[in-house]
PDB file of N, CA and C in Angstrom:
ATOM      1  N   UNK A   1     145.403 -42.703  12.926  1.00  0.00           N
ATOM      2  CA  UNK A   1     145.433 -42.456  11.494  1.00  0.00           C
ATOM      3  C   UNK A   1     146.616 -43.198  10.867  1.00  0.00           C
ATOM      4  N   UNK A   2     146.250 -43.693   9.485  1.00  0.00           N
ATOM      5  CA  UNK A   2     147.206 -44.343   9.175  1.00  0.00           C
ATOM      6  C   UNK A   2     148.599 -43.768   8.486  1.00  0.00           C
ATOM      7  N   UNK A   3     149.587 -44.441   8.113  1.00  0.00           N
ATOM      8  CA  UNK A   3     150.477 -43.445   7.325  1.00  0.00           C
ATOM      9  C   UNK A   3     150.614 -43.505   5.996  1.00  0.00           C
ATOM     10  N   UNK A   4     150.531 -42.583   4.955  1.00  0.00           N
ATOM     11  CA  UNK A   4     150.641 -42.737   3.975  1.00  0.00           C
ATOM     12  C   UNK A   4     152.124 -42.722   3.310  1.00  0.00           C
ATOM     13  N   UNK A   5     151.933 -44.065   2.381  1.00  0.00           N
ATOM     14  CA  UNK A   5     153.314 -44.169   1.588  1.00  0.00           C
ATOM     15  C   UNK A   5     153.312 -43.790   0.690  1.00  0.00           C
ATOM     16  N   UNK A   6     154.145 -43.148  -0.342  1.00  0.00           N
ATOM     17  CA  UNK A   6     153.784 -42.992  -1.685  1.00  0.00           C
ATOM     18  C   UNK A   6     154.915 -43.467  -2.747  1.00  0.00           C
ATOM     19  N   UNK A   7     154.216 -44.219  -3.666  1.00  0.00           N
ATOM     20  CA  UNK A   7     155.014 -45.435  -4.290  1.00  0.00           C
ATOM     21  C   UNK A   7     155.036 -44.383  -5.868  1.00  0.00           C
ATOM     22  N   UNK A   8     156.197 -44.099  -6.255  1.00  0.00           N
ATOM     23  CA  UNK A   8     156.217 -43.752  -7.513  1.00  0.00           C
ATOM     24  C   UNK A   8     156.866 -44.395  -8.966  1.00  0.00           C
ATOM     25  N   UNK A   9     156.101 -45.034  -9.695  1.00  0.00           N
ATOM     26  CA  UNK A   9     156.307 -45.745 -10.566  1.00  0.00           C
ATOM     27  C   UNK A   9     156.013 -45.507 -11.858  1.00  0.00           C
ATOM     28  N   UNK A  10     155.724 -46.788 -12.790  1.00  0.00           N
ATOM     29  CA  UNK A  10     155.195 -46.873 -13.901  1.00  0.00           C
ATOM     30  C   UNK A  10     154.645 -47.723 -14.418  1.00  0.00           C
ATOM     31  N   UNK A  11     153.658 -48.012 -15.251  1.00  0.00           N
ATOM     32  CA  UNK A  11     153.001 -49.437 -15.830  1.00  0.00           C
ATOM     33  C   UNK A  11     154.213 -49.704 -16.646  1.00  0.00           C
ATOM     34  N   UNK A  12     153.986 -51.430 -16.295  1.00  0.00           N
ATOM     35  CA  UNK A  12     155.000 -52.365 -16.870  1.00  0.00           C
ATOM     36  C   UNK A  12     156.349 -52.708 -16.672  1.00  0.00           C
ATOM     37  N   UNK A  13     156.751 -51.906 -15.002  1.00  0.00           N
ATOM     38  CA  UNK A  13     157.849 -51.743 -14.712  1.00  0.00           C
ATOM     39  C   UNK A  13     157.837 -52.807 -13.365  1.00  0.00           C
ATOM     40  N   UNK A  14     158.814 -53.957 -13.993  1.00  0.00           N
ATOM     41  CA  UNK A  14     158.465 -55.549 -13.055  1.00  0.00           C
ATOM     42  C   UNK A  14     159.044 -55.044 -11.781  1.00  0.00           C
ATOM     43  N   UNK A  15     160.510 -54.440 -11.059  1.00  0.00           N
ATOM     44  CA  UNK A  15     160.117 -53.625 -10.036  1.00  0.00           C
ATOM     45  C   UNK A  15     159.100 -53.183  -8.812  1.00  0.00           C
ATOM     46  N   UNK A  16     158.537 -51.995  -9.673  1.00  0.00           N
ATOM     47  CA  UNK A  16     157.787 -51.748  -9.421  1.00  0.00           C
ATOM     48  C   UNK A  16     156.626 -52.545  -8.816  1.00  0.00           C
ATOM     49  N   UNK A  17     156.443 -53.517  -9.514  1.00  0.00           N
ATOM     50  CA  UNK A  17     154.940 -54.248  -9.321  1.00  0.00           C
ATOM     51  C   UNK A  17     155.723 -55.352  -8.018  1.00  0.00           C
ATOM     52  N   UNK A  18     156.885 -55.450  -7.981  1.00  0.00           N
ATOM     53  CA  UNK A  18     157.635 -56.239  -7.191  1.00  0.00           C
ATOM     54  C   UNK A  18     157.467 -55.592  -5.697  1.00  0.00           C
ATOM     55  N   UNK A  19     157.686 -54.270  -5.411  1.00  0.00           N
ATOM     56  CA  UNK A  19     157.641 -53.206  -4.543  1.00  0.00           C
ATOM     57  C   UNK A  19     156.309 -53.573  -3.713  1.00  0.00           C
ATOM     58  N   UNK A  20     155.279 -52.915  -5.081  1.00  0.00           N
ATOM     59  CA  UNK A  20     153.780 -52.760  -4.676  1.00  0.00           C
ATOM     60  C   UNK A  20     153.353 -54.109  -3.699  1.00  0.00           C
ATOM     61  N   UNK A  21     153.859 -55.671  -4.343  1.00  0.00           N
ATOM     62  CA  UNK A  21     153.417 -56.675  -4.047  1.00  0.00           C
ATOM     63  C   UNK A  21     153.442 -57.043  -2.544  1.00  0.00           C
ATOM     64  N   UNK A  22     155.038 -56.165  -2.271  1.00  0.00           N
ATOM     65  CA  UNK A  22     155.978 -56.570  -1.042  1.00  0.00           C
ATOM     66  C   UNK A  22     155.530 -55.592  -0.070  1.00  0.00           C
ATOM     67  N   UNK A  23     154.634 -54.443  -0.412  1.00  0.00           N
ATOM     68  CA  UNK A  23     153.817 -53.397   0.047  1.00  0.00           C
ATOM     69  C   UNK A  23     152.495 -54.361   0.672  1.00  0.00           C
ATOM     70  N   UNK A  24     151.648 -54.245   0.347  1.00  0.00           N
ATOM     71  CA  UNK A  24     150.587 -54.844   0.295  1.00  0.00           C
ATOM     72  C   UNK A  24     150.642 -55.886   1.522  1.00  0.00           C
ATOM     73  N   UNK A  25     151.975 -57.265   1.150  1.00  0.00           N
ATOM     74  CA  UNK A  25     152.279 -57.797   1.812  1.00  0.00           C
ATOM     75  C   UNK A  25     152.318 -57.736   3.472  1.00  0.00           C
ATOM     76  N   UNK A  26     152.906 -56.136   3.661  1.00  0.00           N
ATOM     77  CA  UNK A  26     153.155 -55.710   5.049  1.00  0.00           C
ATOM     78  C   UNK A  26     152.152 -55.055   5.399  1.00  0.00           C
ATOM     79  N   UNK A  27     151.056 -54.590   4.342  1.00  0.00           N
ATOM     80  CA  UNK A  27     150.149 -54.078   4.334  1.00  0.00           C
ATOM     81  C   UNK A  27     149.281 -53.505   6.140  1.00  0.00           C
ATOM     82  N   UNK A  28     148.753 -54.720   6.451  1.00  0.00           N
ATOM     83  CA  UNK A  28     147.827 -54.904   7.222  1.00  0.00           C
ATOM     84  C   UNK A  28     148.830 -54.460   8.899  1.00  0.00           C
ATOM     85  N   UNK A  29     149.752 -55.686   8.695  1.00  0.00           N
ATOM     86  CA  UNK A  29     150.645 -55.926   9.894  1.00  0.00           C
ATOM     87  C   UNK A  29     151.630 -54.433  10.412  1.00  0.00           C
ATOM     88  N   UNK A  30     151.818 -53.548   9.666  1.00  0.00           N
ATOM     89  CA  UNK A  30     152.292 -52.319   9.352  1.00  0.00           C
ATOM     90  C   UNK A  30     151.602 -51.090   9.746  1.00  0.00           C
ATOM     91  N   UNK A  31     150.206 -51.245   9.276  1.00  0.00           N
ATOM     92  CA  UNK A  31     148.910 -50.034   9.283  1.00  0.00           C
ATOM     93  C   UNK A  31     149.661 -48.722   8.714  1.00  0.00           C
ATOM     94  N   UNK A  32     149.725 -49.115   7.255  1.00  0.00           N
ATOM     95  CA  UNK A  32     149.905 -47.742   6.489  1.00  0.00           C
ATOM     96  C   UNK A  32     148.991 -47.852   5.119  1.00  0.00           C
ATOM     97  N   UNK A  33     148.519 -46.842   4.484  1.00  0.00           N
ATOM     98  CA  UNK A  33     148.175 -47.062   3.320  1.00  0.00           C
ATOM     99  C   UNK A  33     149.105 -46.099   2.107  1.00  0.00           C
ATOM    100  N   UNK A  34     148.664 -47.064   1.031  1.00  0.00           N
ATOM    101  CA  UNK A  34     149.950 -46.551  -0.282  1.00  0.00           C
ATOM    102  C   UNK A  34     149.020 -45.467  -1.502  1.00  0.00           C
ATOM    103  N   UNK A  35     149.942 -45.397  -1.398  1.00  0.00           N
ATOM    104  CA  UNK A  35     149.150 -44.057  -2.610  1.00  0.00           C
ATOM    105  C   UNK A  35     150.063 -44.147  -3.779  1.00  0.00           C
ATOM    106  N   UNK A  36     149.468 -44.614  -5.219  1.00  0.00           N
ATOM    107  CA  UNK A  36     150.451 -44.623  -5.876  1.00  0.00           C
ATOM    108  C   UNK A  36     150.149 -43.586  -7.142  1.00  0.00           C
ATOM    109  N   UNK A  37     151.278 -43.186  -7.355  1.00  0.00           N
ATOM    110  CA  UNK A  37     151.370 -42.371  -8.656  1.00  0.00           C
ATOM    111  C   UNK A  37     152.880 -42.633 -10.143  1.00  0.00           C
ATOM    112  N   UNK A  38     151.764 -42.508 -10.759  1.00  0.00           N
ATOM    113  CA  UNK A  38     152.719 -42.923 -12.436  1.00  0.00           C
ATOM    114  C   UNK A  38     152.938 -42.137 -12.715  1.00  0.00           C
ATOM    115  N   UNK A  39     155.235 -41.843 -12.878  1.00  0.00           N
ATOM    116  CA  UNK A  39     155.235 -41.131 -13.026  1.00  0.00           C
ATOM    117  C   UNK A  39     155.213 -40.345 -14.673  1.00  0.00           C
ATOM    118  N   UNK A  40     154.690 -41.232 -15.281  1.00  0.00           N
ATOM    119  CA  UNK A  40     154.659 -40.656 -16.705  1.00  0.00           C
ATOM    120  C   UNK A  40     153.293 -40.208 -16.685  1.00  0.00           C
ATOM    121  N   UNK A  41     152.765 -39.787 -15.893  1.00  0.00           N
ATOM    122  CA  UNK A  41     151.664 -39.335 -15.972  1.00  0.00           C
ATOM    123  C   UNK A  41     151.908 -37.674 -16.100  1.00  0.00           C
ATOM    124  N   UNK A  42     153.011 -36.723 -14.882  1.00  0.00           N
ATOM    125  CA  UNK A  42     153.873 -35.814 -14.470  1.00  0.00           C
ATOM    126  C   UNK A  42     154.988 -35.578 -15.337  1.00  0.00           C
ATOM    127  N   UNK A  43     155.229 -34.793 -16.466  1.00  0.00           N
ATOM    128  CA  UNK A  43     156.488 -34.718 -17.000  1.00  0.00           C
ATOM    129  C   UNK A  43     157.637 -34.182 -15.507  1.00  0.00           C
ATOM    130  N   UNK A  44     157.195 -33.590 -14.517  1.00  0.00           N
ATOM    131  CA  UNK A  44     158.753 -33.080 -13.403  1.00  0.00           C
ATOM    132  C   UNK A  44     159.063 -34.423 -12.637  1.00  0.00           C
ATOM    133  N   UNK A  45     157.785 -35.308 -12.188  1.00  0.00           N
ATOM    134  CA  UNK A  45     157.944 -36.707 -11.635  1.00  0.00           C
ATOM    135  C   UNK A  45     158.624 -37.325 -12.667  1.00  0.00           C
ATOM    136  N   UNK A  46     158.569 -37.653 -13.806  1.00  0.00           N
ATOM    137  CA  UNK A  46     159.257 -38.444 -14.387  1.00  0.00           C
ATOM    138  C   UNK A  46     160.527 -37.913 -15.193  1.00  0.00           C
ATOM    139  N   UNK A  47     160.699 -36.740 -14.888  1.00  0.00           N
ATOM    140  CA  UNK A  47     162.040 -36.400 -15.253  1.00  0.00           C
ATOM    141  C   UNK A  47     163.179 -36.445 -13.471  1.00  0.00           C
ATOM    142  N   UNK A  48     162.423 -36.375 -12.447  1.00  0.00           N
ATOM    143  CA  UNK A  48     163.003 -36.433 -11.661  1.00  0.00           C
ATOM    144  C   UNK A  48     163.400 -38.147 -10.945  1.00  0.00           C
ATOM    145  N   UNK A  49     162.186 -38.517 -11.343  1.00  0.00           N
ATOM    146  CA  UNK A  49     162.414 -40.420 -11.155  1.00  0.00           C
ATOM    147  C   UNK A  49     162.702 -41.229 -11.673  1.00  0.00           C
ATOM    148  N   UNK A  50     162.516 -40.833 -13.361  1.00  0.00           N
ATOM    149  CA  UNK A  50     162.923 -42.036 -14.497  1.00  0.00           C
ATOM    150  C   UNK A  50     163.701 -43.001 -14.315  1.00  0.00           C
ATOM    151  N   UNK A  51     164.946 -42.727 -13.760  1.00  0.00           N
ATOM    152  CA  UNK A  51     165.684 -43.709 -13.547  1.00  0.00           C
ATOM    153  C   UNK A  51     165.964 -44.450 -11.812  1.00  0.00           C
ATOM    154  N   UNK A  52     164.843 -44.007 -11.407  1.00  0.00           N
ATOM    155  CA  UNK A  52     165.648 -44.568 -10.174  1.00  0.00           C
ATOM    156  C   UNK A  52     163.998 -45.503  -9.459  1.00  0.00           C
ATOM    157  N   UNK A  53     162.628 -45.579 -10.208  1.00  0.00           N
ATOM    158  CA  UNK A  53     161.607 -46.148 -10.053  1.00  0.00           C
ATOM    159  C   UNK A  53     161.922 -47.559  -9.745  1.00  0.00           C
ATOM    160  N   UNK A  54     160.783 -48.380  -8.747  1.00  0.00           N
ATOM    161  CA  UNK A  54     159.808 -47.947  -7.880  1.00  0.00           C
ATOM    162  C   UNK A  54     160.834 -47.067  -6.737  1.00  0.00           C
ATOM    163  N   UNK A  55     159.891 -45.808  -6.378  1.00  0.00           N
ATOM    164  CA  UNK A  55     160.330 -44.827  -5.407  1.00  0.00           C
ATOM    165  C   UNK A  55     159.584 -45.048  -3.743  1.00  0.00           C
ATOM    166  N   UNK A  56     159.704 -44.993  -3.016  1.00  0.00           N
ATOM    167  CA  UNK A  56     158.797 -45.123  -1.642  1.00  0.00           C
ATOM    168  C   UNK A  56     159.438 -44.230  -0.960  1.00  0.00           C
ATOM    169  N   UNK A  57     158.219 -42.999  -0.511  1.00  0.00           N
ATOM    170  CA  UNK A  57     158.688 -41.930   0.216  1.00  0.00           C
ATOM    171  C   UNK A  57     157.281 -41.844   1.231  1.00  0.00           C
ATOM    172  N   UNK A  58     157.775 -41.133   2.561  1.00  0.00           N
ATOM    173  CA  UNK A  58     156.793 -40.671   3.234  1.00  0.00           C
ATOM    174  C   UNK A  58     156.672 -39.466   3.219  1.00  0.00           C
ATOM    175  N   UNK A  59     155.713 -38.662   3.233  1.00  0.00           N
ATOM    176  CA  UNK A  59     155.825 -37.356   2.587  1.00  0.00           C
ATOM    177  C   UNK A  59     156.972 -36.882   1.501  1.00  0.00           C
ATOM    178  N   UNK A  60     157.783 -36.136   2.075  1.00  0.00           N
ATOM    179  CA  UNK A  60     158.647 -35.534   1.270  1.00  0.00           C
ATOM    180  C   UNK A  60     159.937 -36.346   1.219  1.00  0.00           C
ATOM    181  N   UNK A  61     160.022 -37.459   2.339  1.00  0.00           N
ATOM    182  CA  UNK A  61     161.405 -38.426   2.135  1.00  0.00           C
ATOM    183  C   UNK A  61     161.209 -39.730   1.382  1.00  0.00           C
ATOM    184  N   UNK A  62     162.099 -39.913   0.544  1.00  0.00           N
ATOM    185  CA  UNK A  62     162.739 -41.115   0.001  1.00  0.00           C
ATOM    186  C   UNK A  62     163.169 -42.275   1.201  1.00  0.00           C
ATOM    187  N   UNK A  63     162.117 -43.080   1.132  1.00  0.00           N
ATOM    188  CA  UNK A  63     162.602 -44.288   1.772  1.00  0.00           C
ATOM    189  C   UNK A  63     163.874 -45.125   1.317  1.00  0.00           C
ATOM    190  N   UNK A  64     163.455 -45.077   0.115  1.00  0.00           N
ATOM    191  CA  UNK A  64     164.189 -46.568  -0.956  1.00  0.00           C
ATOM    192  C   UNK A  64     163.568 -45.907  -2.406  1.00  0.00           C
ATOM    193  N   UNK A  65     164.528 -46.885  -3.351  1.00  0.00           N
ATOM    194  CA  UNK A  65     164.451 -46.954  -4.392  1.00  0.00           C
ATOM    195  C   UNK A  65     164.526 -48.210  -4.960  1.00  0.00           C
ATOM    196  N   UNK A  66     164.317 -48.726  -6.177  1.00  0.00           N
ATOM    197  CA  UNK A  66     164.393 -49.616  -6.760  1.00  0.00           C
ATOM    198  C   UNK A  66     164.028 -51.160  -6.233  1.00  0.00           C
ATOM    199  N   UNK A  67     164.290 -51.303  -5.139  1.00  0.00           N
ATOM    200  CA  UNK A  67     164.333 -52.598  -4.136  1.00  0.00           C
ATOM    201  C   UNK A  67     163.479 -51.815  -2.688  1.00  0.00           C
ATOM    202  N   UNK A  68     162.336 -52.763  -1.868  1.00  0.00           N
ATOM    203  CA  UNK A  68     161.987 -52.262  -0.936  1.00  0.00           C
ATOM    204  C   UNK A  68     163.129 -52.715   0.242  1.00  0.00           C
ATOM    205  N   UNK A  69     163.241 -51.392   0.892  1.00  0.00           N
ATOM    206  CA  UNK A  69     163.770 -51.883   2.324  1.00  0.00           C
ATOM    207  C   UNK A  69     163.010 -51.900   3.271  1.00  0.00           C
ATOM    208  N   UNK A  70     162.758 -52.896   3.605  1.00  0.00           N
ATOM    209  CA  UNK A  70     161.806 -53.436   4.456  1.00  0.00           C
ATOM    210  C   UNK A  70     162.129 -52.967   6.016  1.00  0.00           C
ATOM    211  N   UNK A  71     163.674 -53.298   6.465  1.00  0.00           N
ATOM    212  CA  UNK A  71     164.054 -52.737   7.904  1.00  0.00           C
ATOM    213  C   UNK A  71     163.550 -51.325   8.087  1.00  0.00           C
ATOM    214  N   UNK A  72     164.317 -50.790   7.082  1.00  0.00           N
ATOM    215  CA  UNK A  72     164.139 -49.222   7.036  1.00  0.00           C
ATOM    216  C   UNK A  72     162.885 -48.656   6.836  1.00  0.00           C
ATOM    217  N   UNK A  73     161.902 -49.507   6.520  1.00  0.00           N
ATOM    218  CA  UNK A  73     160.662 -48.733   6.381  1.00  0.00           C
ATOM    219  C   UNK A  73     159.547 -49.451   7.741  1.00  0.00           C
ATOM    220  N   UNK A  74     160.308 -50.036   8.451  1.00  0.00           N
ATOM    221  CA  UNK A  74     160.321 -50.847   9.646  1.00  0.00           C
ATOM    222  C   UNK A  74     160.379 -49.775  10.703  1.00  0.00           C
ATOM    223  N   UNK A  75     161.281 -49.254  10.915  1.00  0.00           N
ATOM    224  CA  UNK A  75     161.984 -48.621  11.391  1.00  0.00           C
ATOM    225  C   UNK A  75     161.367 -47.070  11.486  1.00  0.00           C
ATOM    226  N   UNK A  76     161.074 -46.753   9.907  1.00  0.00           N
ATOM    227  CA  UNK A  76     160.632 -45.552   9.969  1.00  0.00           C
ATOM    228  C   UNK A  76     158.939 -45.578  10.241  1.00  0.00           C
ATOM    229  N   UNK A  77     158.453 -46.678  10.495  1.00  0.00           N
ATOM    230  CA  UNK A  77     157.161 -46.439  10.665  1.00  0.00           C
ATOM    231  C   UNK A  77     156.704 -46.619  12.429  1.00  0.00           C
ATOM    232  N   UNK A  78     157.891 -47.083  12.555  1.00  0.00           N
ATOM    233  CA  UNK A  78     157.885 -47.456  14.553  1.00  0.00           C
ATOM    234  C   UNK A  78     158.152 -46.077  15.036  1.00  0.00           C
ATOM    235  N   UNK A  79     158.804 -45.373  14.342  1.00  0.00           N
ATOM    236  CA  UNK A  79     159.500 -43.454  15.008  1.00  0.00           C
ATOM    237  C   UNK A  79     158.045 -43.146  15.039  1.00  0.00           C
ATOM    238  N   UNK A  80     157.305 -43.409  14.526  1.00  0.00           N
ATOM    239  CA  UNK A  80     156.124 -42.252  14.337  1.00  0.00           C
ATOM    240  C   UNK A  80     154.842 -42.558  15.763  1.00  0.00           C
TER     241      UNK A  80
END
């Protein structure tokens, strides 16, 4: 089964779409799939993320913020 990431963002946020791109990218070679959610969709998501979007967490942890870390999400997908 694969692992799910979950990317929390917003439309129009270059970031973000920077993240997703660099996601995708590792996509295949990785075997995870992304789940994304806007957080202005959620007034508690976007009072809790506003400032710190694109978010990448696996379940309940914060991978990264703003910039993907690629080692670290390297890393955290080899533990599993």
């Amino acid at each position: 089964m694969n692992v799910e990431l979950t990317i929390y963002h917003r439309d129009g946020c270059h970031l973000c779409e920077r993240m997703l791109h660099q996601l995708r990218s590792l996509q295949d070679e990785l075997d995870f799939d992304i789940r994304e959610i806007d957080i202005d969709g959620d007034p508690a998501l976007k009072q809790r993320f506003s400032a710190k979007i694109p978010v990448l967490a696996v379940g309940e942890e914060i991978l990264c913020c703003h910039f993907l870390d690629e080692r670290g999400l390297r890393l955290e997908l080899a533990g599993d």
